[in-house]
N, C-alpha and C. Protein backbone atom coordinates (compact mmCIF):
# COMPACT_ATOMS: atom_id res chain seq x y z
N UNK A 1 -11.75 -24.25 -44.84
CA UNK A 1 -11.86 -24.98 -46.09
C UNK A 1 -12.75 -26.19 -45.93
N UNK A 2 -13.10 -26.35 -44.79
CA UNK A 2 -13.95 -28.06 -44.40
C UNK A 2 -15.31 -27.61 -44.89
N UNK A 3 -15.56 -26.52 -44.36
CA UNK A 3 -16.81 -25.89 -44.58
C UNK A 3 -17.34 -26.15 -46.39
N UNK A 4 -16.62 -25.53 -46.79
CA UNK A 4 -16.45 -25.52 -48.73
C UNK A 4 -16.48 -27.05 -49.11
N UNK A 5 -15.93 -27.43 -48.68
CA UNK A 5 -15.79 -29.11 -48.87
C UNK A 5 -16.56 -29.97 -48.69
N UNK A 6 -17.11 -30.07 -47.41
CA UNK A 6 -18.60 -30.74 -47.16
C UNK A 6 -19.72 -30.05 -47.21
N UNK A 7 -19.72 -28.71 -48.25
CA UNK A 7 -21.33 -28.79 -48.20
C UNK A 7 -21.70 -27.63 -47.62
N UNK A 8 -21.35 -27.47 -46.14
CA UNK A 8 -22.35 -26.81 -44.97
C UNK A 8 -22.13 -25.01 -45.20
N UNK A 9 -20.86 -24.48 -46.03
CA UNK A 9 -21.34 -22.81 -46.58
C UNK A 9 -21.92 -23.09 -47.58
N UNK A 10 -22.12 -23.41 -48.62
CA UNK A 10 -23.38 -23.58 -49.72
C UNK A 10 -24.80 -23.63 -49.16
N UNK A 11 -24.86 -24.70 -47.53
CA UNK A 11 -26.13 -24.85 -47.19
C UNK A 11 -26.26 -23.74 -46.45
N UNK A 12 -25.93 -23.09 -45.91
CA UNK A 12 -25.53 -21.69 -44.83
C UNK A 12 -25.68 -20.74 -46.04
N UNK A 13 -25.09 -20.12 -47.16
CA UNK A 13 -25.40 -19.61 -48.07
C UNK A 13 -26.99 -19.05 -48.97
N UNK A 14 -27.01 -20.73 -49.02
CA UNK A 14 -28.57 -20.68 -49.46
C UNK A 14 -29.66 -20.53 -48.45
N UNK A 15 -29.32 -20.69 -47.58
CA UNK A 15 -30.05 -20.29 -46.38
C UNK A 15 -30.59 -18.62 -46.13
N UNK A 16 -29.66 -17.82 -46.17
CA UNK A 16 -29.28 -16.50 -46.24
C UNK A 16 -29.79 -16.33 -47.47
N UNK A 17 -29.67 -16.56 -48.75
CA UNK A 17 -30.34 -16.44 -49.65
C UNK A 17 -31.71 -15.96 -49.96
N UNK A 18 -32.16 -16.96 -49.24
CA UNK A 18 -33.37 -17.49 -49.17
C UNK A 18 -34.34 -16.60 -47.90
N UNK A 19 -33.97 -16.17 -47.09
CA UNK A 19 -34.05 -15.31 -45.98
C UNK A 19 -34.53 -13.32 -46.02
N UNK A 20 -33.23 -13.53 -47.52
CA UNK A 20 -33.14 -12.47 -48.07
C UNK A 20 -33.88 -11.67 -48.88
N UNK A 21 -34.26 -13.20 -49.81
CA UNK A 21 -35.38 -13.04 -50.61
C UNK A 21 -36.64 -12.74 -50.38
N UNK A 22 -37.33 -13.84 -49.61
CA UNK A 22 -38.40 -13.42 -48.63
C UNK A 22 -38.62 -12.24 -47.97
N UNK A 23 -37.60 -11.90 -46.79
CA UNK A 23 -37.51 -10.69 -46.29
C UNK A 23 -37.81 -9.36 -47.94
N UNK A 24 -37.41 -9.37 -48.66
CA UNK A 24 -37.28 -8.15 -49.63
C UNK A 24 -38.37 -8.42 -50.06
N UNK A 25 -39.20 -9.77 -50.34
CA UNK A 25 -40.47 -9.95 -51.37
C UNK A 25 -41.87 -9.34 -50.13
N UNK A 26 -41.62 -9.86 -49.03
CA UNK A 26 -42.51 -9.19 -48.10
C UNK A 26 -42.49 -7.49 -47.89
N UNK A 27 -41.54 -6.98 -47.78
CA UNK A 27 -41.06 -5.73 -47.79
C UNK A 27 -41.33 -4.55 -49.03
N UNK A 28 -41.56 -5.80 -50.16
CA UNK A 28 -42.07 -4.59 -51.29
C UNK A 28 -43.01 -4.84 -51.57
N UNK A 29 -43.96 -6.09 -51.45
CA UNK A 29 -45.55 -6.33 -51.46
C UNK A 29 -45.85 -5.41 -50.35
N UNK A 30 -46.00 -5.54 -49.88
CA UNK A 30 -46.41 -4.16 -48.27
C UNK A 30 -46.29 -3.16 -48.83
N UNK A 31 -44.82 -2.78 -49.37
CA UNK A 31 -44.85 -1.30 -49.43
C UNK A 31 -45.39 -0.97 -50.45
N UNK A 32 -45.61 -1.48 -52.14
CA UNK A 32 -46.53 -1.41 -52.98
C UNK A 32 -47.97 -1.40 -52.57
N UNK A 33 -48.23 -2.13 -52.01
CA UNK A 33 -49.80 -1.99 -51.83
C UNK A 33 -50.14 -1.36 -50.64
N UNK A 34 -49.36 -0.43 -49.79
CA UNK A 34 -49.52 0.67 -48.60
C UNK A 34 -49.99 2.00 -49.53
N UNK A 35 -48.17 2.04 -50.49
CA UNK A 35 -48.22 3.35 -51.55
C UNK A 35 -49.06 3.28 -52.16
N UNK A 36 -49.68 2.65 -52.96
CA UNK A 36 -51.09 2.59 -53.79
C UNK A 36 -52.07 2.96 -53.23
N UNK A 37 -51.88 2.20 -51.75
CA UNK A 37 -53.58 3.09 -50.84
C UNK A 37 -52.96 4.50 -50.95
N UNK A 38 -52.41 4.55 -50.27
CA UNK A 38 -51.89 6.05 -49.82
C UNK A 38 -52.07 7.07 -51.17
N UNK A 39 -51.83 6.06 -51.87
CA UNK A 39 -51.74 7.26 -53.34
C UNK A 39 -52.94 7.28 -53.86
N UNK A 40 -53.81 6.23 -53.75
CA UNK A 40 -55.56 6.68 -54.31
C UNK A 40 -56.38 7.47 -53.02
N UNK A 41 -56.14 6.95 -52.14
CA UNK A 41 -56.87 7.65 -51.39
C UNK A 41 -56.48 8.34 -50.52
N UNK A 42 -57.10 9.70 -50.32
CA UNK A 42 -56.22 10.30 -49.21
C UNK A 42 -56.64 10.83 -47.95
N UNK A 43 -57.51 9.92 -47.51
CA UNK A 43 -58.31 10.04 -46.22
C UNK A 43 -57.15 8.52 -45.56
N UNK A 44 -56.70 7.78 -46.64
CA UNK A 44 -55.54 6.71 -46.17
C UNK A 44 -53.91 7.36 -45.46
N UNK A 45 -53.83 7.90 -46.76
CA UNK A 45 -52.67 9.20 -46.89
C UNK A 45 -52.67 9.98 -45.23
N UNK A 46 -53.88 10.34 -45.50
CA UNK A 46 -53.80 11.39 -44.11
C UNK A 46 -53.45 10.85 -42.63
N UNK A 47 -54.43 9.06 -42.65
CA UNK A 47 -54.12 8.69 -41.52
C UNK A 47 -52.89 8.16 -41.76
N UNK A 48 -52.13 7.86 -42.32
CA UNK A 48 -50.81 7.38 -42.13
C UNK A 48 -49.43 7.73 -42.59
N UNK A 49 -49.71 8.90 -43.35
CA UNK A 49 -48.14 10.00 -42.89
C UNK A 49 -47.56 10.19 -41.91
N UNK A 50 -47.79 10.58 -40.70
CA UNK A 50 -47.38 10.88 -39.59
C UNK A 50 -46.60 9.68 -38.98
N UNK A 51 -47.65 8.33 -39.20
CA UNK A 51 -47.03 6.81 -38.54
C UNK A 51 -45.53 6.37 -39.49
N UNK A 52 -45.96 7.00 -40.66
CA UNK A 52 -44.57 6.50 -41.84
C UNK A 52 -43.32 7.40 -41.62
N UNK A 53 -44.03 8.84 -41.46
CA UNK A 53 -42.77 9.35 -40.96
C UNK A 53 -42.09 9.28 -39.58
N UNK A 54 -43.10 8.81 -38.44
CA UNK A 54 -42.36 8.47 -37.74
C UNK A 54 -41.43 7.63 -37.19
N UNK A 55 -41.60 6.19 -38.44
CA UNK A 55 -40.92 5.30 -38.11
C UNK A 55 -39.98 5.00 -39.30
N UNK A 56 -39.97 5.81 -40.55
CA UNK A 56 -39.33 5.86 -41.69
C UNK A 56 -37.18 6.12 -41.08
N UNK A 57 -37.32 7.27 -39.94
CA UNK A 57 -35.59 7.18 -39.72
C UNK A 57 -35.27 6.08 -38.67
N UNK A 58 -35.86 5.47 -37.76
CA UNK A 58 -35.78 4.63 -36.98
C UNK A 58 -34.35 4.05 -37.79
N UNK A 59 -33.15 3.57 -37.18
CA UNK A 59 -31.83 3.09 -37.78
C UNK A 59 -32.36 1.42 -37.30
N UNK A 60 -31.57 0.64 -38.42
CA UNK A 60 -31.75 -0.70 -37.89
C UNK A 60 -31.47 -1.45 -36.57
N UNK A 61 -30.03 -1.02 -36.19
CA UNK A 61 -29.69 -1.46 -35.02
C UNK A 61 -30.58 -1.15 -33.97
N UNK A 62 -31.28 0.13 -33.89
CA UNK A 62 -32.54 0.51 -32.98
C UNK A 62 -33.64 -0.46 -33.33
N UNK A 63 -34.00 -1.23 -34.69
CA UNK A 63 -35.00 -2.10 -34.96
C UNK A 63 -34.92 -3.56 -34.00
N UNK A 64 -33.30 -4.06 -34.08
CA UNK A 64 -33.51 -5.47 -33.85
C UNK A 64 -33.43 -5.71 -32.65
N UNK A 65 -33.19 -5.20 -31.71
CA UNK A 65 -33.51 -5.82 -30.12
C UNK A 65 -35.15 -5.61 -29.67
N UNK A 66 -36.01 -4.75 -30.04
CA UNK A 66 -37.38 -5.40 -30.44
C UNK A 66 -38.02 -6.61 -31.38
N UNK A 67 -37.63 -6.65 -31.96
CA UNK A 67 -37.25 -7.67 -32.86
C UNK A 67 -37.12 -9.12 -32.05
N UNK A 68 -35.59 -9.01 -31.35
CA UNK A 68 -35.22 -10.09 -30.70
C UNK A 68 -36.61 -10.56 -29.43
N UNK A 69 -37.05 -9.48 -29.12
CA UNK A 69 -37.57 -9.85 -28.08
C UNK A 69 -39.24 -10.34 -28.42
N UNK A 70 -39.31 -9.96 -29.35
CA UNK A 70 -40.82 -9.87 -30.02
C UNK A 70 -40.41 -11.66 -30.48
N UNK A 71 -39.83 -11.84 -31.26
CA UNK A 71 -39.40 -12.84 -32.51
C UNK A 71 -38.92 -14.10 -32.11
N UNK A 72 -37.69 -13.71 -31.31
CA UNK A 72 -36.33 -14.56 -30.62
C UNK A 72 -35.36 -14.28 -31.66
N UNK A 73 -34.71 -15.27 -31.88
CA UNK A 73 -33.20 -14.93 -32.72
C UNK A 73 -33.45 -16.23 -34.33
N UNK A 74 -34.08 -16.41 -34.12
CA UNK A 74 -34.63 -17.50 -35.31
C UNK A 74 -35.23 -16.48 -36.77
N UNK A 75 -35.45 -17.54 -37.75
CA UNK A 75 -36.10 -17.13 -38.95
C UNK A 75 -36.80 -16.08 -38.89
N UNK A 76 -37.64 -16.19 -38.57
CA UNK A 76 -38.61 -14.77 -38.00
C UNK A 76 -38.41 -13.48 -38.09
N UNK A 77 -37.61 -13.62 -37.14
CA UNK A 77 -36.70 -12.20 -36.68
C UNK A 77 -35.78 -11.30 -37.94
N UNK A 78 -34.80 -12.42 -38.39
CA UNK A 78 -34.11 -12.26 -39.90
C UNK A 78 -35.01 -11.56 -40.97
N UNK A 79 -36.24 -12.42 -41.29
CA UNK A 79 -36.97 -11.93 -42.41
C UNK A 79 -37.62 -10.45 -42.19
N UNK A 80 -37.94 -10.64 -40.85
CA UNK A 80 -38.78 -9.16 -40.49
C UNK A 80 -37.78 -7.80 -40.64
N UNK A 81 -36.45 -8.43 -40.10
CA UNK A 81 -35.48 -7.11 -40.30
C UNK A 81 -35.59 -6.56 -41.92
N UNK A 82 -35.00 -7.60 -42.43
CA UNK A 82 -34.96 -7.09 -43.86
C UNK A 82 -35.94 -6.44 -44.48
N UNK A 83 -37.50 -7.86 -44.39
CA UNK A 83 -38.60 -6.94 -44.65
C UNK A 83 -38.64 -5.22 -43.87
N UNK A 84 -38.75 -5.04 -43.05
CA UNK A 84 -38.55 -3.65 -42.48
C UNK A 84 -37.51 -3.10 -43.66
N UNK A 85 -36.56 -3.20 -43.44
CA UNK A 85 -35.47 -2.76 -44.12
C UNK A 85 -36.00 -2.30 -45.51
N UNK A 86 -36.65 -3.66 -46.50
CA UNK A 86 -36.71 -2.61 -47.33
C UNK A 86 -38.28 -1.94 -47.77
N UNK A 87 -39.11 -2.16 -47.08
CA UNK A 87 -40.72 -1.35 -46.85
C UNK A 87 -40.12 0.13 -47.13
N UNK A 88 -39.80 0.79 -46.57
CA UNK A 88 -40.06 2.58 -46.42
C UNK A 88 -39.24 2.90 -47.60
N UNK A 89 -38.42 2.19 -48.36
CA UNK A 89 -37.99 2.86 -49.49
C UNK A 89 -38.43 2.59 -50.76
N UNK A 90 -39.17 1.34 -50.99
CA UNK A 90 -40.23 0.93 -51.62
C UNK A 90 -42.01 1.46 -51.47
N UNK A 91 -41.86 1.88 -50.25
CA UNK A 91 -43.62 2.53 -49.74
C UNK A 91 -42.96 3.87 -50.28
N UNK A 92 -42.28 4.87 -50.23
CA UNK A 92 -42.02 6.32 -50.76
C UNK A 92 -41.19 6.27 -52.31
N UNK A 93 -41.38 5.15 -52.86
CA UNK A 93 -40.94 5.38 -54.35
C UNK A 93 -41.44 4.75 -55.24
């Protein structure tokens, strides 16, 4: 309840928020403007089916210890998951 009281889950909250947002706004700018190449041109298409499908089932938990090590455990790392996260279902729809 201290937490609620002074402040610091609202600031922890919006934090995550904010993390979230980013991560998803990066994640569907990418994947909109990947699918658009891919979809006008298909000398684009061709070179990069194979790379999308190969990394399209990759599970998250397999994502973030590259991640960690690439990133560290900071901001970075957070936004890129998500961004990842939501690219391949936004690049195929």
């Amino acid at each position: 309840a201290s937490g609620l009281a002074n402040g610091e889950l609202a600031q922890v909250f919006a934090s995550t928020l904010w993390r979230m947002a980013l991560g998803f706004a990066i994640g569907s700018a990418l994947g909109v403007l990947l699918g658009i190449a891919m979809a006008t041109f298909p000398l684009v298409d061709a070179a990069l089916r194979a790379l999308v499908e190969l990394l399209r089932p990759i599970p998250m938990p397999a994502i973030v210890p590259p991640l960690i090590l690439l990133l560290g455990i900071d901001h970075a790392m957070k936004v890129s998951a998500v961004a990842f996260a939501c690219f391949f279902p936004v690049l195929l729809n």
